[in-house]
N, C-alpha and C. Protein backbone atom coordinates (compact mmCIF):
# COMPACT_ATOMS: atom_id res chain seq x y z
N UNK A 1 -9.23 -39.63 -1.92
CA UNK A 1 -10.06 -38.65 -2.65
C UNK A 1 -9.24 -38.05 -3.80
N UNK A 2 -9.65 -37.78 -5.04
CA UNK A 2 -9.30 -37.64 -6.32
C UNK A 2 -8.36 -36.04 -5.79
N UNK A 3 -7.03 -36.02 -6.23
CA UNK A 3 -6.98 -34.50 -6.29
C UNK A 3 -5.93 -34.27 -4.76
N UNK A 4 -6.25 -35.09 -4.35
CA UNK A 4 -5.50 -34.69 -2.65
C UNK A 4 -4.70 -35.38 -2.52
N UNK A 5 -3.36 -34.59 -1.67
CA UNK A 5 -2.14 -35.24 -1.41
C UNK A 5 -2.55 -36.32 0.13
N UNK A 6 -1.15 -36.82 0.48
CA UNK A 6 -1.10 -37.59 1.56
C UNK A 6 -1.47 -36.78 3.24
N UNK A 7 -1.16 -35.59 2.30
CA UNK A 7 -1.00 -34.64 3.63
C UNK A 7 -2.55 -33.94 4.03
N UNK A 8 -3.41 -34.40 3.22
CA UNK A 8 -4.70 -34.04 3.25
C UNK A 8 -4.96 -32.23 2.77
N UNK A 9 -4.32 -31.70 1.28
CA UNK A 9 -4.61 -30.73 0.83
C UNK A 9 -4.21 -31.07 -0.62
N UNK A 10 -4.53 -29.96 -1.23
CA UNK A 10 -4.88 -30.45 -2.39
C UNK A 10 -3.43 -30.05 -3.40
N UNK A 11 -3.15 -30.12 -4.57
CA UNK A 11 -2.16 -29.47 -5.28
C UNK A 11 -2.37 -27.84 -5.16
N UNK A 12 -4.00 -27.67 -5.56
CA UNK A 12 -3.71 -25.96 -5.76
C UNK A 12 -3.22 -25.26 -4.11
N UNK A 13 -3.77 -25.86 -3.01
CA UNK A 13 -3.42 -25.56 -1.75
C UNK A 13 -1.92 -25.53 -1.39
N UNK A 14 -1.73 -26.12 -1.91
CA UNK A 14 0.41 -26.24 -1.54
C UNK A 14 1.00 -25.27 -2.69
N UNK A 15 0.54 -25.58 -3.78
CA UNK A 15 0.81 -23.95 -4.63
C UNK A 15 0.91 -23.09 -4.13
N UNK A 16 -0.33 -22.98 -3.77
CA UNK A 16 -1.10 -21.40 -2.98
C UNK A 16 -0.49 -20.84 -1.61
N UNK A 17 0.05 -21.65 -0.96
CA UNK A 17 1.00 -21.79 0.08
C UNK A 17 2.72 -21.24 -0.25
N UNK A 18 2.84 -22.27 -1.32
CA UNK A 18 4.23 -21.56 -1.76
C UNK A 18 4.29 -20.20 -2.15
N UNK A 19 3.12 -19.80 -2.98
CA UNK A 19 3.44 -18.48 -3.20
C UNK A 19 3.26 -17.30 -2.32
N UNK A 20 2.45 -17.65 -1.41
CA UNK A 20 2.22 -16.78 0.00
C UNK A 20 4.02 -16.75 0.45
N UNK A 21 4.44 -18.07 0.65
CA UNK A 21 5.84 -17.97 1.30
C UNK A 21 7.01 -17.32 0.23
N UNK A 22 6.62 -16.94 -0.76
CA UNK A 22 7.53 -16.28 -1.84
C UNK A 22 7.18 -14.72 -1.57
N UNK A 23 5.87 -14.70 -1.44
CA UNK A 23 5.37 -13.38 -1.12
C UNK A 23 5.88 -12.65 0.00
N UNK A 24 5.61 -13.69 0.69
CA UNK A 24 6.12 -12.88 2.64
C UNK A 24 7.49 -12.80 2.40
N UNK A 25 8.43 -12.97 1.58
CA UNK A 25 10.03 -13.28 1.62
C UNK A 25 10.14 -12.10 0.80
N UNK A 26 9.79 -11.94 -0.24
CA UNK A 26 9.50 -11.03 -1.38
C UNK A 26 9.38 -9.22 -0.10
N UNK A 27 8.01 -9.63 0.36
CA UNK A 27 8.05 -7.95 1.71
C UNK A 27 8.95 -8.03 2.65
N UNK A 28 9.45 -9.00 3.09
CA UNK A 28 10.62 -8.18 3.94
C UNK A 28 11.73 -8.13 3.07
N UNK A 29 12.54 -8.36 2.28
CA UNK A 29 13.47 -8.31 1.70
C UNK A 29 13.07 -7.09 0.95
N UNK A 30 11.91 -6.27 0.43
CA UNK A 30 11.59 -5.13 -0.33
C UNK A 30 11.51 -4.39 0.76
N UNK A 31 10.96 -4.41 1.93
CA UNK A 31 10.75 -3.51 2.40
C UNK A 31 11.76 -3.07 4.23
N UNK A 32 12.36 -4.36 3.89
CA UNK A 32 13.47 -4.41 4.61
C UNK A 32 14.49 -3.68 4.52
N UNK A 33 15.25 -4.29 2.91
CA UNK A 33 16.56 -4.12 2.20
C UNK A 33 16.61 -2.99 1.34
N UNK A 34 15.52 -2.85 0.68
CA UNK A 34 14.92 -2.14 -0.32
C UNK A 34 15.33 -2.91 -1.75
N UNK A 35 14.97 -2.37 -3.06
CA UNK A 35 15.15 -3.65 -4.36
C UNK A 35 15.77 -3.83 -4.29
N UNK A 36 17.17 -3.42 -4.47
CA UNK A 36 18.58 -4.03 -4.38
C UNK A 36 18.31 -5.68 -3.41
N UNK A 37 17.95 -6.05 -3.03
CA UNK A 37 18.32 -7.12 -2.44
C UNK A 37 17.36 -8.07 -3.18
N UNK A 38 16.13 -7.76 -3.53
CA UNK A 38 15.53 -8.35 -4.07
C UNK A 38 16.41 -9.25 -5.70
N UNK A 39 16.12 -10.82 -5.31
CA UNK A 39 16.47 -11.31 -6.53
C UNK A 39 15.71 -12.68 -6.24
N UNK A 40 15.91 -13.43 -7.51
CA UNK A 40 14.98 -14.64 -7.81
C UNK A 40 15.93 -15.67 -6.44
N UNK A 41 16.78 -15.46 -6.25
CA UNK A 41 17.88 -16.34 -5.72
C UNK A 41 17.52 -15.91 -4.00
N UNK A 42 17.44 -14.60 -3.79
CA UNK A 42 17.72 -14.24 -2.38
C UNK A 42 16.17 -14.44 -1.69
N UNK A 43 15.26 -14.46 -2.82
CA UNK A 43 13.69 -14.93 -2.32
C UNK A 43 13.41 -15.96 -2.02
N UNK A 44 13.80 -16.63 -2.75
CA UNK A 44 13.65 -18.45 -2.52
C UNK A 44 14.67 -18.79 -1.39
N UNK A 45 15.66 -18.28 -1.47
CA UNK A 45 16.79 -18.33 -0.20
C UNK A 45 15.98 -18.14 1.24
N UNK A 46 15.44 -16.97 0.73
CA UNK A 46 14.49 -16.73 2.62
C UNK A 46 13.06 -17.52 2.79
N UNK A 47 12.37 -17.79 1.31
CA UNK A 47 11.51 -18.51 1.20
C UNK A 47 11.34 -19.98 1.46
N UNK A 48 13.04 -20.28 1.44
CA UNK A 48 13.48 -21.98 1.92
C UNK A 48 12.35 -22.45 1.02
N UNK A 49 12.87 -22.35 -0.58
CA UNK A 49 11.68 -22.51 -1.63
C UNK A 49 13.26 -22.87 -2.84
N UNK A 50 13.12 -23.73 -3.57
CA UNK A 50 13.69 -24.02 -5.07
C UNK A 50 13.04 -22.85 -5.88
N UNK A 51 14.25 -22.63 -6.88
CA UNK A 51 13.81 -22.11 -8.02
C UNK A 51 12.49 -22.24 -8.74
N UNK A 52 12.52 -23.42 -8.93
CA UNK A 52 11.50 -23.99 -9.65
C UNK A 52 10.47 -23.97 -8.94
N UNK A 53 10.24 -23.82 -7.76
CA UNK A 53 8.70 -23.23 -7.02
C UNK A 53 8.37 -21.83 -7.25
N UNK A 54 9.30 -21.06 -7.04
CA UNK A 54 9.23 -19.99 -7.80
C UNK A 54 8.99 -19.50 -8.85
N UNK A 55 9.42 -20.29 -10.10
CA UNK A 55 8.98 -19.66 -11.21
C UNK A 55 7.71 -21.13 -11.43
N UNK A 56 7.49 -21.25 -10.37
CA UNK A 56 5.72 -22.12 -10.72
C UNK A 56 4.49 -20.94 -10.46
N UNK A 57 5.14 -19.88 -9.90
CA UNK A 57 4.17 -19.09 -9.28
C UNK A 57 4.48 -17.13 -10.23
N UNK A 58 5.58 -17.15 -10.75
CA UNK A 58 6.03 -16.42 -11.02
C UNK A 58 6.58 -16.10 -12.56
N UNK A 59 6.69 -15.37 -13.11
CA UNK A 59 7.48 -14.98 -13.80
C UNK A 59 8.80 -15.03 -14.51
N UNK A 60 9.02 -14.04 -13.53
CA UNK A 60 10.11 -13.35 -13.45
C UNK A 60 10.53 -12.47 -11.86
N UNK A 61 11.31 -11.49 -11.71
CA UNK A 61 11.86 -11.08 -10.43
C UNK A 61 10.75 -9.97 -10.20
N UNK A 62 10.58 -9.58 -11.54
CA UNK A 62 9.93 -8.21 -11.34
C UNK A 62 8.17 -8.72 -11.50
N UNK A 63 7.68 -9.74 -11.48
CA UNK A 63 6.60 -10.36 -11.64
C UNK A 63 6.31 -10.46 -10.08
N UNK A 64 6.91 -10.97 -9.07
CA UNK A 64 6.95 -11.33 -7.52
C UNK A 64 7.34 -9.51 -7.04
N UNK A 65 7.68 -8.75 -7.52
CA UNK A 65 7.87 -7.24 -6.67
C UNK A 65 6.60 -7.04 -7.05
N UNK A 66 5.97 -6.48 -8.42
CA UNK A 66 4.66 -6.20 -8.47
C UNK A 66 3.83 -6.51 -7.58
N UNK A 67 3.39 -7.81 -7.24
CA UNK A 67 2.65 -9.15 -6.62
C UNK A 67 2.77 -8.17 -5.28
N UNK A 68 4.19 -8.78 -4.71
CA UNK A 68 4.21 -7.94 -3.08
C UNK A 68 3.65 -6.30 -3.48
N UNK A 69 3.95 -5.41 -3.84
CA UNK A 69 3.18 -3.97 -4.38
C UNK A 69 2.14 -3.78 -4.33
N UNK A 70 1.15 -5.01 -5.20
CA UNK A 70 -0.34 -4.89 -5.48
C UNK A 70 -0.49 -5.07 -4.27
N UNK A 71 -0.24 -6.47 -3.30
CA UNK A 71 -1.02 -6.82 -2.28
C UNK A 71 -0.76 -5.89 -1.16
N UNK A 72 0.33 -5.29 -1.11
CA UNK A 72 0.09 -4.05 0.17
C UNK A 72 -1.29 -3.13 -0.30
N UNK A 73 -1.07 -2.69 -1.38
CA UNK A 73 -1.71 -1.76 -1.71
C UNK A 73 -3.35 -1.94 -1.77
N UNK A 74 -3.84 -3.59 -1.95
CA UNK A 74 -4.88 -4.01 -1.85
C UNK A 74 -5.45 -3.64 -0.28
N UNK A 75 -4.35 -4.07 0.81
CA UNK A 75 -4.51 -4.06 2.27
C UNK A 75 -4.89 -2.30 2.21
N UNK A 76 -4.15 -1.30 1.60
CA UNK A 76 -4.14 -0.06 2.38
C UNK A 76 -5.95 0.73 2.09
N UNK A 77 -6.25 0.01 0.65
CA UNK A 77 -7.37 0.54 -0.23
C UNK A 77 -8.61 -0.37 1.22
N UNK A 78 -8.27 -0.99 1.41
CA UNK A 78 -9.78 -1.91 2.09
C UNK A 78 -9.52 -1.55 3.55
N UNK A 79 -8.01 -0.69 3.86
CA UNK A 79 -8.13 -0.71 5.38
C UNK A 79 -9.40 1.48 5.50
N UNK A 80 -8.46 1.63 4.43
CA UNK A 80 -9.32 2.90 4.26
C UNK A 80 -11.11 2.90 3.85
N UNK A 81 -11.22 2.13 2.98
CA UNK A 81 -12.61 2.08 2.80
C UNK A 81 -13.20 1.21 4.24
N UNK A 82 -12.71 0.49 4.89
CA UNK A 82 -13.44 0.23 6.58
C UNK A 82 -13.27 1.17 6.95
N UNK A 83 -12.39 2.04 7.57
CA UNK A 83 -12.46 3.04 8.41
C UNK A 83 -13.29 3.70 7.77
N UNK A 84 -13.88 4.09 6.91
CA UNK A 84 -14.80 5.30 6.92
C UNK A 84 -16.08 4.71 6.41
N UNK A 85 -16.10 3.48 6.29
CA UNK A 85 -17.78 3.05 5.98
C UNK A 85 -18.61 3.35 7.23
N UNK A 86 -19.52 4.07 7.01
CA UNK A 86 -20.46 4.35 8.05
C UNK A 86 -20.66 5.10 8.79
N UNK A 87 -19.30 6.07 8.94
CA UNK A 87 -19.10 7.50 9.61
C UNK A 87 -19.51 8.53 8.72
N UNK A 88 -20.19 9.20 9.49
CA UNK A 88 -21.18 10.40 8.52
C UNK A 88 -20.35 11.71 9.11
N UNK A 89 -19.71 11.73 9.98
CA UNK A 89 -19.34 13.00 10.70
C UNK A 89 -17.80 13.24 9.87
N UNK A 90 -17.44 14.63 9.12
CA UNK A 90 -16.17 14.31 8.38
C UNK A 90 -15.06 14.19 9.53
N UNK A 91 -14.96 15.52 10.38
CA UNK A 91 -14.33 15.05 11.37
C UNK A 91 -13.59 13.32 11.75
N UNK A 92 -14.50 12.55 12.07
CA UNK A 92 -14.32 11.65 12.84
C UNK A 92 -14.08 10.72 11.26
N UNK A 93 -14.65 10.73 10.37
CA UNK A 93 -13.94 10.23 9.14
C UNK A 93 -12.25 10.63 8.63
N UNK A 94 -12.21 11.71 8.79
CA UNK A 94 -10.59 12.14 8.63
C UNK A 94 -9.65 11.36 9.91
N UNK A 95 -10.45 11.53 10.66
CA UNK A 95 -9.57 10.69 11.81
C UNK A 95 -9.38 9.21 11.44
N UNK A 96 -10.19 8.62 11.24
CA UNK A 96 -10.30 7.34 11.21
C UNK A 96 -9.44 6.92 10.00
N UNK A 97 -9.43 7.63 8.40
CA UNK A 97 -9.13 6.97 7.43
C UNK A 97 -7.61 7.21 7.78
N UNK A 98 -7.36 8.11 8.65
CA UNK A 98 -5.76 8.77 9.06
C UNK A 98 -4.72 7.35 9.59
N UNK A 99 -5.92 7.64 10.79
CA UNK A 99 -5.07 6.52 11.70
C UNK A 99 -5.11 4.97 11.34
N UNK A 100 -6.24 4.40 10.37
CA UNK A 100 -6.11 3.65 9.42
C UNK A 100 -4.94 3.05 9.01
N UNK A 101 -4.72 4.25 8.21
CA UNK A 101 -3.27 4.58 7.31
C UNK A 101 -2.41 3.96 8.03
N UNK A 102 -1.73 4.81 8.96
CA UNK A 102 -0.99 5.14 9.67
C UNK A 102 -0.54 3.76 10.64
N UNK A 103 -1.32 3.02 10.84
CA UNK A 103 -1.65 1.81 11.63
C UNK A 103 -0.84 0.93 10.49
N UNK A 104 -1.31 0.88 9.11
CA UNK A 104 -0.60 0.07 8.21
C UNK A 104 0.40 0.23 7.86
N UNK A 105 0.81 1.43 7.49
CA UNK A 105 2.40 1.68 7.37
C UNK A 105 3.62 2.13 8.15
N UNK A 106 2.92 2.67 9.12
CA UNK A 106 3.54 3.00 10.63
C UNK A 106 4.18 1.38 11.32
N UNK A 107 2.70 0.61 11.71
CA UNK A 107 3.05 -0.52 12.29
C UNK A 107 3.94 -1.34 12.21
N UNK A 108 3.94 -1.35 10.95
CA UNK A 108 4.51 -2.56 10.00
C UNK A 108 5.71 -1.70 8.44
N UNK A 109 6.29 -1.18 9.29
CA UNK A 109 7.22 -0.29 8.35
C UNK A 109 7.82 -0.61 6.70
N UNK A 110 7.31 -2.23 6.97
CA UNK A 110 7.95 -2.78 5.72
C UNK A 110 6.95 -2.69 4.52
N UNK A 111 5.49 -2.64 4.78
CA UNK A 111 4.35 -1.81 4.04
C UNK A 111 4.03 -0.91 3.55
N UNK A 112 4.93 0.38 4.67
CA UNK A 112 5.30 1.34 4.18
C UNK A 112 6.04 1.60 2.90
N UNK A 113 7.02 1.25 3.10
CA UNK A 113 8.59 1.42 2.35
C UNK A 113 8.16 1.28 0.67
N UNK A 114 7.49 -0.16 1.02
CA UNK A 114 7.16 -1.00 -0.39
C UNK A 114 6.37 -0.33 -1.03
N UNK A 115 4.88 0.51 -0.41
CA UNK A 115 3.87 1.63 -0.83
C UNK A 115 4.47 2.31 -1.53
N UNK A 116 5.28 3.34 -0.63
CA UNK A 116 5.72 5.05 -1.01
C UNK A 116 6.67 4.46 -1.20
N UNK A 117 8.08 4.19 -0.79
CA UNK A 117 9.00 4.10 -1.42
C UNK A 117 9.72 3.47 -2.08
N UNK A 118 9.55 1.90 -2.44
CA UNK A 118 9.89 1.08 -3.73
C UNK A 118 9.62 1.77 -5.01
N UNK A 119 8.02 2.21 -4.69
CA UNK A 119 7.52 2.69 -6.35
C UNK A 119 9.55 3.59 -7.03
N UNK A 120 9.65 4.74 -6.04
CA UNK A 120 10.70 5.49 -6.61
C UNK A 120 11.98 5.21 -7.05
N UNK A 121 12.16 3.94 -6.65
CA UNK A 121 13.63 3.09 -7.11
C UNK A 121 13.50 1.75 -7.97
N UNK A 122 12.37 1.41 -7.79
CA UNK A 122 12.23 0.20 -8.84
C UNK A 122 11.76 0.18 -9.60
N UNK A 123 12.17 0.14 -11.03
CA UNK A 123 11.43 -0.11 -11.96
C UNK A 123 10.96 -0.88 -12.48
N UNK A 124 10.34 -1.82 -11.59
CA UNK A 124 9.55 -3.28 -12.12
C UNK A 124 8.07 -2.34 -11.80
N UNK A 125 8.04 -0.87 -10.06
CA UNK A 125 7.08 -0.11 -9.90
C UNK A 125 6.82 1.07 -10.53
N UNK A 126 7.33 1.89 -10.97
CA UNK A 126 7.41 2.97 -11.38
C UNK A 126 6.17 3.14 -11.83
N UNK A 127 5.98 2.37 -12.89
CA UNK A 127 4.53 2.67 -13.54
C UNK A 127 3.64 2.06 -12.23
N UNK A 128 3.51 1.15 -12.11
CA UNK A 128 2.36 0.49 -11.16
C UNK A 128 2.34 1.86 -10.20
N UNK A 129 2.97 2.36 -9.50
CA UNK A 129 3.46 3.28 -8.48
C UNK A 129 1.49 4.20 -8.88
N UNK A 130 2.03 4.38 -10.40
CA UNK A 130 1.30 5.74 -11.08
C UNK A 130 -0.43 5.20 -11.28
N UNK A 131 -0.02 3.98 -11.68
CA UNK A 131 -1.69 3.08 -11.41
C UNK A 131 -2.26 2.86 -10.62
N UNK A 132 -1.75 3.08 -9.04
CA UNK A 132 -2.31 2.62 -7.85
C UNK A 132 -3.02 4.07 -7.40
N UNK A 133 -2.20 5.20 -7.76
CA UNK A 133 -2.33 6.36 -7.16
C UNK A 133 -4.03 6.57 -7.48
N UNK A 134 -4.36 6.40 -8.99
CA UNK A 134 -5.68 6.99 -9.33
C UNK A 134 -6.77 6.49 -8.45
N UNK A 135 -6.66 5.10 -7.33
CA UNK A 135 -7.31 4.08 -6.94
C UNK A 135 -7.77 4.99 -5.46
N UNK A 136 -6.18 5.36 -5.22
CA UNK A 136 -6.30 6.09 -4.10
C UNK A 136 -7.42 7.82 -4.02
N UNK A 137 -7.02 8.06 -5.01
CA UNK A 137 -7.69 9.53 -4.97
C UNK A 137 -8.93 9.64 -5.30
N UNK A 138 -9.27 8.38 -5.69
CA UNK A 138 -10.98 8.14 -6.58
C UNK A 138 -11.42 8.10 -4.71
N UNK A 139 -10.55 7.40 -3.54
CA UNK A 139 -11.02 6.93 -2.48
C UNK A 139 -11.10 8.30 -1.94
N UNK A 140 -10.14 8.74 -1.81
CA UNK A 140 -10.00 10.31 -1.45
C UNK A 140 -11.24 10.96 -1.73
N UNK A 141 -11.61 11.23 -2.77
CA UNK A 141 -12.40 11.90 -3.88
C UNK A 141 -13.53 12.02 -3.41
N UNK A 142 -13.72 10.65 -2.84
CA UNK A 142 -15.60 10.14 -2.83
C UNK A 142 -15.93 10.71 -1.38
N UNK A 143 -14.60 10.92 -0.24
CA UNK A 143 -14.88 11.32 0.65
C UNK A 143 -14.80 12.98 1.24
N UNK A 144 -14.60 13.80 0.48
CA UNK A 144 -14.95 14.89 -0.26
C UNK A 144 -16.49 15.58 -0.53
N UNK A 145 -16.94 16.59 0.37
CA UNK A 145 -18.14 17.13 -0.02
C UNK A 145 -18.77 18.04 -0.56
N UNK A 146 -17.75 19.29 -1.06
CA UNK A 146 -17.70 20.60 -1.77
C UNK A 146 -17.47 20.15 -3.31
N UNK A 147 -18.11 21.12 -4.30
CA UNK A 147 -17.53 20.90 -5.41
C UNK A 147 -18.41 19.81 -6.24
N UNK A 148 -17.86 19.95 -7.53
CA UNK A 148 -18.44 18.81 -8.26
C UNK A 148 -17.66 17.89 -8.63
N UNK A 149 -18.17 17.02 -9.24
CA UNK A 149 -16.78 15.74 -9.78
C UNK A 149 -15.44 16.19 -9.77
N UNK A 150 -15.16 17.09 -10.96
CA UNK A 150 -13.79 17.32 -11.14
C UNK A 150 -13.23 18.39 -9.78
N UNK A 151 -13.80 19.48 -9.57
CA UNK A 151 -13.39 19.71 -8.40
C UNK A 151 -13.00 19.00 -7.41
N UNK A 152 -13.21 17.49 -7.13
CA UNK A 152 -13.29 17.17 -5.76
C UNK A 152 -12.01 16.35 -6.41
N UNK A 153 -11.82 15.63 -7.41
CA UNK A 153 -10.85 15.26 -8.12
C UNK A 153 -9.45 16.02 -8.08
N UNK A 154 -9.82 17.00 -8.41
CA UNK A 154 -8.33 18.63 -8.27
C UNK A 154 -8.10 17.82 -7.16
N UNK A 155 -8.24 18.37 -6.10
CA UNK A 155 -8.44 18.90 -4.75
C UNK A 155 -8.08 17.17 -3.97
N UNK A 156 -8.91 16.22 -4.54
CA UNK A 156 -8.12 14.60 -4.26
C UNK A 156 -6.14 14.55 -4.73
N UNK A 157 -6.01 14.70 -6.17
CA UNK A 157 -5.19 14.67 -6.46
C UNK A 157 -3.78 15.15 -5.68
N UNK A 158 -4.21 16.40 -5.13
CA UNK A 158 -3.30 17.33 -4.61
C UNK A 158 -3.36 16.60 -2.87
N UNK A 159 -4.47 16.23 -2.31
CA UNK A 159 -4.24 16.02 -0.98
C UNK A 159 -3.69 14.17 -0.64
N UNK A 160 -3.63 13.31 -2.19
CA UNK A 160 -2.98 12.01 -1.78
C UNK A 160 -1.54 12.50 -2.04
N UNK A 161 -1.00 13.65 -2.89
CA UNK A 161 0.12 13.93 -3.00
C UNK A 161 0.89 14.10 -1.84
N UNK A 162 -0.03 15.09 -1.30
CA UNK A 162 0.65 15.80 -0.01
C UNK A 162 0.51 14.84 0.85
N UNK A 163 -0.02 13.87 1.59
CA UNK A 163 0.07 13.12 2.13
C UNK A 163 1.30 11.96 1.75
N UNK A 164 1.48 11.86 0.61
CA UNK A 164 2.42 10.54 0.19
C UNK A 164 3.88 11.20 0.80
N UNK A 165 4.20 12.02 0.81
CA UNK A 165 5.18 13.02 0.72
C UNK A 165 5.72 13.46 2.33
N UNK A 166 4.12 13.30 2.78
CA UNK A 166 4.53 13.71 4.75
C UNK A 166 5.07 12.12 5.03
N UNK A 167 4.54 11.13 4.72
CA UNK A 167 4.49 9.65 4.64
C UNK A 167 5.67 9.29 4.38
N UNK A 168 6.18 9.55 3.41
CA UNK A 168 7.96 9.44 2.87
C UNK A 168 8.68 9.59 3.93
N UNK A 169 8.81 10.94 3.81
CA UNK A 169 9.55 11.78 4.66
C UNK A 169 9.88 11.46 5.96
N UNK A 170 8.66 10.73 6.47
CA UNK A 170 8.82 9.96 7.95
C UNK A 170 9.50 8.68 7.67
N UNK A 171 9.34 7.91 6.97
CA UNK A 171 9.85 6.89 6.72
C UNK A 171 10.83 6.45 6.43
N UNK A 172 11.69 7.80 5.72
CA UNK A 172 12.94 7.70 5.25
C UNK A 172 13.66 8.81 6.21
N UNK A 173 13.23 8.73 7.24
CA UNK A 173 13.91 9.78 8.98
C UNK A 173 14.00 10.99 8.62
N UNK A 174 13.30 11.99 6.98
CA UNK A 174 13.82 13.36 7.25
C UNK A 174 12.39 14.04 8.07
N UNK A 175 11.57 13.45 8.63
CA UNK A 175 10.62 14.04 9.24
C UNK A 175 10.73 13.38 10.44
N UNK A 176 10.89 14.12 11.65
CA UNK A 176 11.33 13.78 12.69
C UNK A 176 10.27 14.83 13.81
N UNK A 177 9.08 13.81 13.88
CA UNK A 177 8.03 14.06 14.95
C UNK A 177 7.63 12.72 15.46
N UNK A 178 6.34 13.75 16.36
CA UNK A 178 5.76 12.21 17.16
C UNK A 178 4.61 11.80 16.23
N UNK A 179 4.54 10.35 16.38
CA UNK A 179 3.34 9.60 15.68
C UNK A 179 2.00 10.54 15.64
N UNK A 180 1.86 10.98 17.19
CA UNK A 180 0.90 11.37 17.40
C UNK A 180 0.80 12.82 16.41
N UNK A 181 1.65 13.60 16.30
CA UNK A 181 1.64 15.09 15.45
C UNK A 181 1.38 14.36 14.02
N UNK A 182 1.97 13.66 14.05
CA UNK A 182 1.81 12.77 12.34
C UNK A 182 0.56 12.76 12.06
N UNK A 183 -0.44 12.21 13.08
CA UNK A 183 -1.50 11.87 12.79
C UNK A 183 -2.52 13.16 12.92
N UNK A 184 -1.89 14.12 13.68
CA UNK A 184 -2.67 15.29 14.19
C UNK A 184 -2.79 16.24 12.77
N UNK A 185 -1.09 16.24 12.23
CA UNK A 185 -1.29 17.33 11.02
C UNK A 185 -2.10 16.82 9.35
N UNK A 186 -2.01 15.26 9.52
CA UNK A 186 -2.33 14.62 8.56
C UNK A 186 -3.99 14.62 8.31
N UNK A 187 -4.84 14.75 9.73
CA UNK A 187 -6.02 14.66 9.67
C UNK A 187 -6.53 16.80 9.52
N UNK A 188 -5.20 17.02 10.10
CA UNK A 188 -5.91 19.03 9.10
C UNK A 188 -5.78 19.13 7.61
N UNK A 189 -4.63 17.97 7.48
CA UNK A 189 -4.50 18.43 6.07
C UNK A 189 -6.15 17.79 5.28
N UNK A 190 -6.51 16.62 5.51
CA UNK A 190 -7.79 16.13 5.07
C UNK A 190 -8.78 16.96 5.11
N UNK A 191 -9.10 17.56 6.29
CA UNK A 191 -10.15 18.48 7.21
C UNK A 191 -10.32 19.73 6.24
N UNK A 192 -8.85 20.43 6.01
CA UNK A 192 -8.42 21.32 5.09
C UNK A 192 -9.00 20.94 4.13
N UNK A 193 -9.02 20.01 3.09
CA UNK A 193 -8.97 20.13 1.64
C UNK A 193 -10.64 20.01 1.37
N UNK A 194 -11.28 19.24 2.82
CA UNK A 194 -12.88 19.16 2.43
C UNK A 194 -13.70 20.38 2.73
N UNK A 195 -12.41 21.41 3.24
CA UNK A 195 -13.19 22.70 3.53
C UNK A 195 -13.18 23.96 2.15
N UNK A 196 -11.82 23.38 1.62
CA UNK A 196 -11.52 23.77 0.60
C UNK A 196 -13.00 23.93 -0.60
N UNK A 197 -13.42 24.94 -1.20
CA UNK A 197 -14.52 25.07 -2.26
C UNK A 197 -13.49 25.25 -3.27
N UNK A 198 -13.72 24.19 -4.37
CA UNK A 198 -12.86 24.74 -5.71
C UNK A 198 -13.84 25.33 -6.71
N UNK A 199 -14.82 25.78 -6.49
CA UNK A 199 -15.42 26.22 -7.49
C UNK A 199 -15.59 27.88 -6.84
N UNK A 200 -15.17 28.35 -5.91
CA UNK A 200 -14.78 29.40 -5.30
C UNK A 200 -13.72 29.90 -5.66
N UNK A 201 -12.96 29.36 -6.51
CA UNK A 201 -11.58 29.84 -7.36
C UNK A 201 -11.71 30.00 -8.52
């Protein structure tokens, strides 16, 4: 059949493969090591991938950090919009988009790291860091019931902050509680901000 290897897949399929395995090498080494370890050499090294597969899929170094960046960040945006499709009760919505969260970057620590804390040391993220945020708070935003547009916007802005920040803090050991309080103070702080009226100020 026109197009297909011996192995019964196609060229774009073994592409598409390599770069998944550049990718997965790419998150633990980012979210493992942190950037510093990240290089075109030490990816393909764990990727058991040539150069030249690499830059078939890539760039540059800072082309494959982005890549791993976006795609956590794709996972965290769709794990939050499931948890709260369909829950009408805010309560049980704050819970859910919490432990959501928490499930993705908690679980899997190296999701974390790469989220909240690559953006602050790498500058292949820095900016992206600042582009992802608006994605988040528009999500924030919509789940929000006081107020009008920009009010609920304020009031988003300030509560993905404060959350990124409790999130850090655990991640990088200066917050030293149980999962469970994590998740307990994280869902007042939500609870809080939808009780919050900004047009009452």
């Amino acid at each position: 059949m026109p197009g297909r290897t011996w192995a019964g897949t196609t060229l774009d399929d073994r592409k598409a493969q390599r770069r998944a395995q550049l990718l997965a090498a790419g998150l633990d080494l980012l979210g493992e090591q942190g950037s510093a370890a990240v290089s075109v050499r030490a990816v393909c090294r764990a990727a058991k991938l040539t150069e030249r597969y690499f830059y078939e899929s890539f760039a540059d170094r800072e082309s494959l950090v982005a890549a791993v960046y976006e795609d956590v960040g794709d996972q965290a945006r769709k794990a939050l919009a499931d948890a709260v499709s369909g829950e009408a009760d805010p309560s049980r919505r704050a819970e859910r988009a919490v432990t959501a969260f928490v499930e993705l970057v908690l679980d899997d620590p190296r999701k974390g790291r790469v989220l909240l804390l690559a953006p602050l040391t790498d500058p292949a993220l820095t900016q992206r860091g600042l582009h992802l945020l608006p994605a988040f708070t528009t999500l924030v935003g919509e789940q929000l019931s006081r107020g009008d547009e920009t009010g609920r916007q304020l009031v988003a802005i300030g509560l993905v902050g404060a959350l990124s920040n409790v999130f850090i803090a655990y991640l990088d050991g200066t917050l030293k509680v149980s999962r469970e309080r994590l998740v307990e103070h994280c869902v007042q702080l939500v609870l809080g901000a939808d009780a919050f009226d900004p047009e009452a100020h």
